[in-house]
N, C-alpha and C. Protein backbone atom coordinates (compact mmCIF):
# COMPACT_ATOMS: atom_id res chain seq x y z
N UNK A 1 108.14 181.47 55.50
CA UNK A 1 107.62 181.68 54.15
C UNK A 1 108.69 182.42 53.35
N UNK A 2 108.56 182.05 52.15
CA UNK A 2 109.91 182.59 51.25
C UNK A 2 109.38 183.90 50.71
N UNK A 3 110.21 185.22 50.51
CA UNK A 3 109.71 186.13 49.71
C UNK A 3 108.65 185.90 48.78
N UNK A 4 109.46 184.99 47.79
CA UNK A 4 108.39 184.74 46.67
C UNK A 4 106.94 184.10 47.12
N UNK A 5 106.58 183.86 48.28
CA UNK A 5 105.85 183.37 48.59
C UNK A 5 104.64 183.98 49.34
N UNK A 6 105.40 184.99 49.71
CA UNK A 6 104.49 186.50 50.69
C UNK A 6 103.79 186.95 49.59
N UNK A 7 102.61 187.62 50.61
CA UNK A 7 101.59 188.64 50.03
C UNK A 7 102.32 189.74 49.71
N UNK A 8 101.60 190.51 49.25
CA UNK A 8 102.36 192.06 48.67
C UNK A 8 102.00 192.85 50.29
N UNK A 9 101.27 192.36 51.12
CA UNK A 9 101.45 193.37 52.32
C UNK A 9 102.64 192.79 53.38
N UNK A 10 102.09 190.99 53.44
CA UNK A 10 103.49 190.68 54.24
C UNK A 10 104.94 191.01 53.56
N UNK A 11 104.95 191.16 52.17
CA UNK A 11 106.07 191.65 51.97
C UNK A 11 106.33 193.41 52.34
N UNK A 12 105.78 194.31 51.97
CA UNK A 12 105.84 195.55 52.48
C UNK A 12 105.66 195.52 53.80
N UNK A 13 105.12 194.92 54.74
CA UNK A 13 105.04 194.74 56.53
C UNK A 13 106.45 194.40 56.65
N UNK A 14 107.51 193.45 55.93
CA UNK A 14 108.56 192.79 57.10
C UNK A 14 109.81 194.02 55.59
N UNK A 15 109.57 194.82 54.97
CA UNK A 15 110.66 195.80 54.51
C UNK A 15 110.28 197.06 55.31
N UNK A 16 108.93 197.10 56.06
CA UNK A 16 108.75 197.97 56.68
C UNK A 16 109.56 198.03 58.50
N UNK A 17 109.05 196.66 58.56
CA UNK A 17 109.44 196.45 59.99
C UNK A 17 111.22 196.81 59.96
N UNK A 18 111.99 196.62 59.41
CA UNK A 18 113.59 197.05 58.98
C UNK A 18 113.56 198.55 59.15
N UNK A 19 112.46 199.16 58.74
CA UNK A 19 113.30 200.54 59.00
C UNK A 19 112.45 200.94 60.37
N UNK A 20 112.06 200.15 61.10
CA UNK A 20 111.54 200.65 62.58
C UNK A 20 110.51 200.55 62.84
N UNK A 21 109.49 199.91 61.67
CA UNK A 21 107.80 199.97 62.19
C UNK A 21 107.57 198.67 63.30
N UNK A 22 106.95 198.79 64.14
CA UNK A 22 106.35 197.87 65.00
C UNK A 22 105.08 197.39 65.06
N UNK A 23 103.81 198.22 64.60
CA UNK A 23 102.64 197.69 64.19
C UNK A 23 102.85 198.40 62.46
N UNK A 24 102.01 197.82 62.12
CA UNK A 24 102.21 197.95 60.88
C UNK A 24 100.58 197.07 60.25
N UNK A 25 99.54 197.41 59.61
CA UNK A 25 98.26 197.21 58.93
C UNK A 25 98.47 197.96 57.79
N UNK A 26 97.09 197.15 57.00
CA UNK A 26 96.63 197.79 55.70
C UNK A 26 94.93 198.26 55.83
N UNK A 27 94.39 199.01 56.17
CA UNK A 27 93.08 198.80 55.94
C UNK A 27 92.29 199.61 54.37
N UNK A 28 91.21 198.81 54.12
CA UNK A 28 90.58 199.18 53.06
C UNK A 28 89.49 199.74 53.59
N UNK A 29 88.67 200.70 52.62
CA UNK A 29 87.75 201.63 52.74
C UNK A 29 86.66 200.74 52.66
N UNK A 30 85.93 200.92 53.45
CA UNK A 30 84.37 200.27 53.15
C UNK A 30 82.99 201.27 53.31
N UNK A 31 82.82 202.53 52.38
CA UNK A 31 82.16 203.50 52.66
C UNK A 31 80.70 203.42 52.54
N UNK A 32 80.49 202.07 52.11
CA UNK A 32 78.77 201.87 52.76
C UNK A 32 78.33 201.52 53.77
N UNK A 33 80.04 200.87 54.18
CA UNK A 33 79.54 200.21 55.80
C UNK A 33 79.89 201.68 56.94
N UNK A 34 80.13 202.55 56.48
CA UNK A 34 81.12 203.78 57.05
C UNK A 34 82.11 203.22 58.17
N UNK A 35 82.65 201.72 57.45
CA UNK A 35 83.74 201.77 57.97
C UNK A 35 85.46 201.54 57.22
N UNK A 36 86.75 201.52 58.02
CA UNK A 36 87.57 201.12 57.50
C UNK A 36 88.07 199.27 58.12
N UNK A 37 88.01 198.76 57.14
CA UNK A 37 88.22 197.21 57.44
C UNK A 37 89.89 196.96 56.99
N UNK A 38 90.35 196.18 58.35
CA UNK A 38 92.23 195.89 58.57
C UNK A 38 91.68 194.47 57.57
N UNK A 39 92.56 194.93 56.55
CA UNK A 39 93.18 193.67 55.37
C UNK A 39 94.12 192.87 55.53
N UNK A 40 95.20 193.61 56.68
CA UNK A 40 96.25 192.92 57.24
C UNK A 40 96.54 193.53 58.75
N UNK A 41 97.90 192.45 59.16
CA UNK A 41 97.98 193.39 60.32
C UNK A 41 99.11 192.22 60.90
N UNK A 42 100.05 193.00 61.53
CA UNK A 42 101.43 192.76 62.13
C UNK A 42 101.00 191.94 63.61
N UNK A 43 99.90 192.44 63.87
CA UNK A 43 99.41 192.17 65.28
C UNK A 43 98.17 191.58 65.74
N UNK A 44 97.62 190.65 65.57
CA UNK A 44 96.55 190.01 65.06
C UNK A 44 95.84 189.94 66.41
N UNK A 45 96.44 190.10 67.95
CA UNK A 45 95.96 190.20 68.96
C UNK A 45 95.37 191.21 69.38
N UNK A 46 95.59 192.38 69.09
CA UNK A 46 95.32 193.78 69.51
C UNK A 46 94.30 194.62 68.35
N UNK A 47 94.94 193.90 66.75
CA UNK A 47 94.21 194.60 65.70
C UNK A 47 93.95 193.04 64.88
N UNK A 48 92.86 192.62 65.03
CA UNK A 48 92.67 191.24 64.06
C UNK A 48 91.94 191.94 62.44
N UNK A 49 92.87 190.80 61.81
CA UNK A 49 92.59 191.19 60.02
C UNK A 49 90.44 191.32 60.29
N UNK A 50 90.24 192.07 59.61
CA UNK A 50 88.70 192.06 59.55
C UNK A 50 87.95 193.15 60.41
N UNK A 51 88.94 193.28 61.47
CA UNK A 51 88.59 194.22 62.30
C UNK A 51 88.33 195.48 62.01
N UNK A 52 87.20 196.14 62.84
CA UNK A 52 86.59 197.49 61.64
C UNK A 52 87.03 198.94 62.90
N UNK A 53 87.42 200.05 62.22
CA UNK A 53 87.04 201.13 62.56
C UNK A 53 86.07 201.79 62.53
N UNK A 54 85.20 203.23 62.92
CA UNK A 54 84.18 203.75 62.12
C UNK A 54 85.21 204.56 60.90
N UNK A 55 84.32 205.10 59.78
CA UNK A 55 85.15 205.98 59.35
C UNK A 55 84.30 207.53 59.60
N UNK A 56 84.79 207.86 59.98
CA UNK A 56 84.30 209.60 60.69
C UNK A 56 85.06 210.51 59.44
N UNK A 57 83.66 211.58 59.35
CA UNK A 57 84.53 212.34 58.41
C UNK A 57 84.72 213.59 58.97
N UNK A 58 86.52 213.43 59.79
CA UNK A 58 86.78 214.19 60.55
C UNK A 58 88.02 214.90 59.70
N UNK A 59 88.91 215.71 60.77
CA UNK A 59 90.26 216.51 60.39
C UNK A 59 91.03 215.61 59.45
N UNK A 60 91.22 214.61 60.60
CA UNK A 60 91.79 212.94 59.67
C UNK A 60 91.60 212.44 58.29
N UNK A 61 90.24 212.38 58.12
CA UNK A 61 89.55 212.40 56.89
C UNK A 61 89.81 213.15 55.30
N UNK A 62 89.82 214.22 56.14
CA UNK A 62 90.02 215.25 55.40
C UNK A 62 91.67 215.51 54.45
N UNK A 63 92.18 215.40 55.80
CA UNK A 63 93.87 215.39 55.26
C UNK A 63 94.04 213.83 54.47
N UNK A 64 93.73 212.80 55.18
CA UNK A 64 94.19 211.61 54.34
C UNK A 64 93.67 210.66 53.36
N UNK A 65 92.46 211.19 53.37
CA UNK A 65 91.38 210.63 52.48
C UNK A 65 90.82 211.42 51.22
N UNK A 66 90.45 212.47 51.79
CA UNK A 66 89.63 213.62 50.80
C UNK A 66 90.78 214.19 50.35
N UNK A 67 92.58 214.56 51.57
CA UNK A 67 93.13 215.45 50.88
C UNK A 67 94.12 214.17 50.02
N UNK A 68 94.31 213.29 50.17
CA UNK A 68 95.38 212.20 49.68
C UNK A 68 96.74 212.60 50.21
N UNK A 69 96.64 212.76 51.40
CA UNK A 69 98.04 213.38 51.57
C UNK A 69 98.15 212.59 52.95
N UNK A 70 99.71 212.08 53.62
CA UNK A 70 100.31 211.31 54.39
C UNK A 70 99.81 211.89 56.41
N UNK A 71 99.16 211.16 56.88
CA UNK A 71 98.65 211.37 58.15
C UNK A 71 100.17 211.56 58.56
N UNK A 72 100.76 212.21 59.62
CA UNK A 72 101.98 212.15 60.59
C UNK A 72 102.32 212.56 61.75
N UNK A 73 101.87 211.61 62.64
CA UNK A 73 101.98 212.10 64.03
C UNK A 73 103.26 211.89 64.95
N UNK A 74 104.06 211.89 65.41
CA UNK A 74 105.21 211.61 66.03
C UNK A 74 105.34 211.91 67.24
N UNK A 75 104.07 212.10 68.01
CA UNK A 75 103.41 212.14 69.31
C UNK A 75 102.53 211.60 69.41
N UNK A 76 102.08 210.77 70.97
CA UNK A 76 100.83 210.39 70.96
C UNK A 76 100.30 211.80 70.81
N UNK A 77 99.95 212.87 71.36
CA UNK A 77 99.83 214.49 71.27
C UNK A 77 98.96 214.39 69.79
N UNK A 78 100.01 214.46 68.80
CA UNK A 78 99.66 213.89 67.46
C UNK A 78 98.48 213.20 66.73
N UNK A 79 98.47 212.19 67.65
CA UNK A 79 97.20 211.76 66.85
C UNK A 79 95.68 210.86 67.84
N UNK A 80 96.20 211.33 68.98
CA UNK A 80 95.07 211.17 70.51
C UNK A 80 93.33 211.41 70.00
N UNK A 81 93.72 212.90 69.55
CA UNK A 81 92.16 213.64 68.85
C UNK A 81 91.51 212.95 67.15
N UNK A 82 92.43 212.02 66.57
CA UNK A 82 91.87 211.49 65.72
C UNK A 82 92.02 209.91 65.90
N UNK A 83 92.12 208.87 66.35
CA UNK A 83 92.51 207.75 67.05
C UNK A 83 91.69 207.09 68.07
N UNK A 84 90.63 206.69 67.92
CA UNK A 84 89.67 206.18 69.15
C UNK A 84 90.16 205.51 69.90
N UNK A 85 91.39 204.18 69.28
CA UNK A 85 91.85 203.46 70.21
C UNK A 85 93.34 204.02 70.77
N UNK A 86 93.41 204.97 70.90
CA UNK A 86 94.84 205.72 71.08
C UNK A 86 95.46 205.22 72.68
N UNK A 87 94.46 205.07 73.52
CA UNK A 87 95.04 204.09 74.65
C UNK A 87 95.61 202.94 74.29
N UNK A 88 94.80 202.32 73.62
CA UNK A 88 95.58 200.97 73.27
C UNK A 88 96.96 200.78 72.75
N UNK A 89 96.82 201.61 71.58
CA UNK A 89 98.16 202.34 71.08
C UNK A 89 99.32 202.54 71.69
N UNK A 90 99.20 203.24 72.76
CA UNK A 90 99.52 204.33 73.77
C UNK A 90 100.09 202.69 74.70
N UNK A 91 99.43 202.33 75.11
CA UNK A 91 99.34 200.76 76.06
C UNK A 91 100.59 199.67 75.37
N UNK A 92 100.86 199.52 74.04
CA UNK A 92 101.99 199.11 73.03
C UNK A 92 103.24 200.14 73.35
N UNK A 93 103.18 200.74 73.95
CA UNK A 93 104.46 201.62 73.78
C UNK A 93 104.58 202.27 72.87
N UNK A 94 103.73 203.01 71.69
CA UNK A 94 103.70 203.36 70.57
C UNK A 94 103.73 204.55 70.71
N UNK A 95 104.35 205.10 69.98
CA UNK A 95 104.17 207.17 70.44
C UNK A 95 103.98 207.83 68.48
N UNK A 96 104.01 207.30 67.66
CA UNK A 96 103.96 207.61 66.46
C UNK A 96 103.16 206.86 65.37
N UNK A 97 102.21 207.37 64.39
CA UNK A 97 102.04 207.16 63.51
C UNK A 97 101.82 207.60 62.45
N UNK A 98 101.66 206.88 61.36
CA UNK A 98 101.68 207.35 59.89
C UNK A 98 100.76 206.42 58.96
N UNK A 99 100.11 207.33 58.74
CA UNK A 99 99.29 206.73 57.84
C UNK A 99 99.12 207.22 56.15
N UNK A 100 99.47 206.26 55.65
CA UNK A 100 99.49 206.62 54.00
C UNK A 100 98.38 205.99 52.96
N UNK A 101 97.60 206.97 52.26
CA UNK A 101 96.41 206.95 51.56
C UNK A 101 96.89 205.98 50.59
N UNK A 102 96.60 205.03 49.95
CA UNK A 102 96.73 204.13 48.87
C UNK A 102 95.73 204.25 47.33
N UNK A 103 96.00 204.73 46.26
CA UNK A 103 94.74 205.09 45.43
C UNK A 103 95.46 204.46 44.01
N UNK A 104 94.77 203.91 43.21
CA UNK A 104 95.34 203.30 42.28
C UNK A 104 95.51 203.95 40.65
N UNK A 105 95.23 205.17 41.04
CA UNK A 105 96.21 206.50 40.07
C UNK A 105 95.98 207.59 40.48
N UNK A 106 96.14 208.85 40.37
CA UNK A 106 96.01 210.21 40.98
C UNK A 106 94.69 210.61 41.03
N UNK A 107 94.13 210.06 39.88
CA UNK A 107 92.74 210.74 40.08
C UNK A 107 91.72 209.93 40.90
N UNK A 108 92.26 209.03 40.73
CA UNK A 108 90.95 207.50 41.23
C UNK A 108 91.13 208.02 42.94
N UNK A 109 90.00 207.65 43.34
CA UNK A 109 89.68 207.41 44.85
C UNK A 109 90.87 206.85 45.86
N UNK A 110 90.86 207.44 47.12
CA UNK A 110 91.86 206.81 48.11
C UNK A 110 90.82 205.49 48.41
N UNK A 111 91.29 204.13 48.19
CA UNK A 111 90.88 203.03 48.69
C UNK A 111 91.37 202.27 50.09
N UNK A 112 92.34 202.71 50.14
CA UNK A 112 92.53 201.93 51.34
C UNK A 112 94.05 202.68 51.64
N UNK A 113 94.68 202.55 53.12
CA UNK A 113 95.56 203.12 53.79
C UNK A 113 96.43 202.06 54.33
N UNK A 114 97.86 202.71 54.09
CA UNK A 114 99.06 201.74 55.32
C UNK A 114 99.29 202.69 56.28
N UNK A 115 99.17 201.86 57.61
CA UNK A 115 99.16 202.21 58.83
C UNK A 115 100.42 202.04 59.17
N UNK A 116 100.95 202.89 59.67
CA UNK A 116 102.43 202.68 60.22
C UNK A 116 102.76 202.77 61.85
N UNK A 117 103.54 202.25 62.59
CA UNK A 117 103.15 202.98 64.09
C UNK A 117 104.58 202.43 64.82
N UNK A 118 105.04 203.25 65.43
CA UNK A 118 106.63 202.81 65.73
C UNK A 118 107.03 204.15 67.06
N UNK A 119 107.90 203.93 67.35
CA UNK A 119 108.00 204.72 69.40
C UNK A 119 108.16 206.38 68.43
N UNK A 120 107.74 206.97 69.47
CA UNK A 120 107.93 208.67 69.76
C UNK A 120 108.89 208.85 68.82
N UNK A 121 108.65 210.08 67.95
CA UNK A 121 110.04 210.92 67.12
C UNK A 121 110.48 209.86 65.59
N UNK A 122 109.83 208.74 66.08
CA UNK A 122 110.39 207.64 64.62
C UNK A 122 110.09 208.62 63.28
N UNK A 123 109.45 208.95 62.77
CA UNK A 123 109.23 209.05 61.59
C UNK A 123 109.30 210.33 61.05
N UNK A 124 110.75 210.48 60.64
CA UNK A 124 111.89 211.69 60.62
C UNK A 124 111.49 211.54 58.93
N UNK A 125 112.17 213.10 58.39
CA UNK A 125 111.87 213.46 57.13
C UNK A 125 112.35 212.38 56.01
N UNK A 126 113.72 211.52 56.70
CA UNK A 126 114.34 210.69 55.94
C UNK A 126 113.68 209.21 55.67
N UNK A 127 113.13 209.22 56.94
CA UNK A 127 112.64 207.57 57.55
C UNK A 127 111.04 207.77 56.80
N UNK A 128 110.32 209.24 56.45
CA UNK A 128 109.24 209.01 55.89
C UNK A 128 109.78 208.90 54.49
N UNK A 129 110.78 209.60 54.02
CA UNK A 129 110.58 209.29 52.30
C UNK A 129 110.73 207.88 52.25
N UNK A 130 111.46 207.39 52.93
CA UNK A 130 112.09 205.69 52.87
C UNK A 130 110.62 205.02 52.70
N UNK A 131 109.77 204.99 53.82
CA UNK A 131 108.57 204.62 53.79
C UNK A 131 107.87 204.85 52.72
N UNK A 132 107.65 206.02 51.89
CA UNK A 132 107.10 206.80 51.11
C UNK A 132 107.43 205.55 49.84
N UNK A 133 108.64 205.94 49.54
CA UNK A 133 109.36 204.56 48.87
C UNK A 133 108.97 203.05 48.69
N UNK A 134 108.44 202.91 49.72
CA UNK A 134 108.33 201.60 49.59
C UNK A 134 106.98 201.40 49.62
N UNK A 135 106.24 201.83 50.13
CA UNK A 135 104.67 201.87 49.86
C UNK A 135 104.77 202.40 48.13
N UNK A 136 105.33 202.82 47.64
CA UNK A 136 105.11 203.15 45.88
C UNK A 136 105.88 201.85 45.62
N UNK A 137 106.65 201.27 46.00
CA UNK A 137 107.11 200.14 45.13
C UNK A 137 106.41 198.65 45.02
N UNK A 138 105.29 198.84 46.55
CA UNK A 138 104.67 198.06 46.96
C UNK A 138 103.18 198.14 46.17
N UNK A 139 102.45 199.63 45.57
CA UNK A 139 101.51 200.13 45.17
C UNK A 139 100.39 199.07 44.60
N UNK A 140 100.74 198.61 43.19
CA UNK A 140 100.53 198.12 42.30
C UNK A 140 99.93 197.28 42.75
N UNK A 141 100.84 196.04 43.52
CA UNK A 141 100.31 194.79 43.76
C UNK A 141 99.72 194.14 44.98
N UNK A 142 100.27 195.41 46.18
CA UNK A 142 98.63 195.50 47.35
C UNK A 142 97.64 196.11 46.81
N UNK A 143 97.72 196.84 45.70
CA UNK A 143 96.03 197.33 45.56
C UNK A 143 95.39 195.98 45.05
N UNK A 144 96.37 195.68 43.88
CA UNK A 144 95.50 194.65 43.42
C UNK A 144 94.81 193.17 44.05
N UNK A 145 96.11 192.76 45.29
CA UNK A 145 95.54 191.86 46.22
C UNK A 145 94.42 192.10 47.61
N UNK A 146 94.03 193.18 47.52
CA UNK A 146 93.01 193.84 48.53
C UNK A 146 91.96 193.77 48.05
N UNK A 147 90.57 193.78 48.95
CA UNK A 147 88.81 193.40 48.41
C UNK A 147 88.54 194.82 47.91
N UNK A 148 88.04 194.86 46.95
CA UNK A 148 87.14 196.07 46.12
C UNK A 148 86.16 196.55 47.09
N UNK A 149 86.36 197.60 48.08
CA UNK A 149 84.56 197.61 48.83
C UNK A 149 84.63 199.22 48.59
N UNK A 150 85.04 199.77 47.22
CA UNK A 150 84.87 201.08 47.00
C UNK A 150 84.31 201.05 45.54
């Protein structure tokens, strides 16, 4: 598929995968269903698009949802206690993730999150602004191609 031809997530998934991500999703908020539903996903075997989390309103919650601010674990250690499927995770060879709140201006609601997930120690102060970066350049036009369930 040609750039011009990608979604706004497959395009942010394969500028993501370049700087080291290995799984890589989008999920949207679905807070009547109290869950979070994968909009996309790098890995369709392990995490299929549609596939639901609960959403718990836990520590997690709090920091990346309620506070709008960037989940960052760079240990399984990290993020074991908020992560139900963290074996599975863990089972990928995965030792890091990051998760970034998506909201479609400062004040409006966090709607939906990019999931980031790449080996132990990946996601260094430099490698998150990079990310940081590109999820804002990406903003605009994954919000707008994602389902409204907020």
């Amino acid at each position: 598929m040609s750039a011009a031809a990608q979604t706004p997530a497959e395009a942010l998934h394969h500028e993501a995968a370049r700087l080291g991500t290995i799984l890589f999703t989008v999920s949207v908020l679905d807070p009547a269903a109290g869950v979070s539903r994968r909009a996309y996903t790098s890995h369709p075997v392990e995490y299929p698009a549609q596939g639901t989390k609960p959403m718990e309103h836990d520590a997690w919650f709090a920091h990346c949802i309620a506070g709008r601010r960037t989940f960052v674990a760079n240990t399984p250690e990290g993020f074991r206690a908020h992560f139900f499927d963290h074996a599975l995770i863990e089972s990928m060879g995965l030792g890091s993730a990051v998760n970034i709140p998506l909201a479609a201006a400062p004040d409006a609601p966090v709607t939906a999150t990019v999931n980031l997930l790449a080996g132990p120690g990946h996601f260094t102060p430099p490698k998150l602004a990079a990310y940081h970066a590109l999820v804002e350049a990406h903003r605009a036009a994954l919000l707008a191609s994602l389902p409204r369930l907020v």
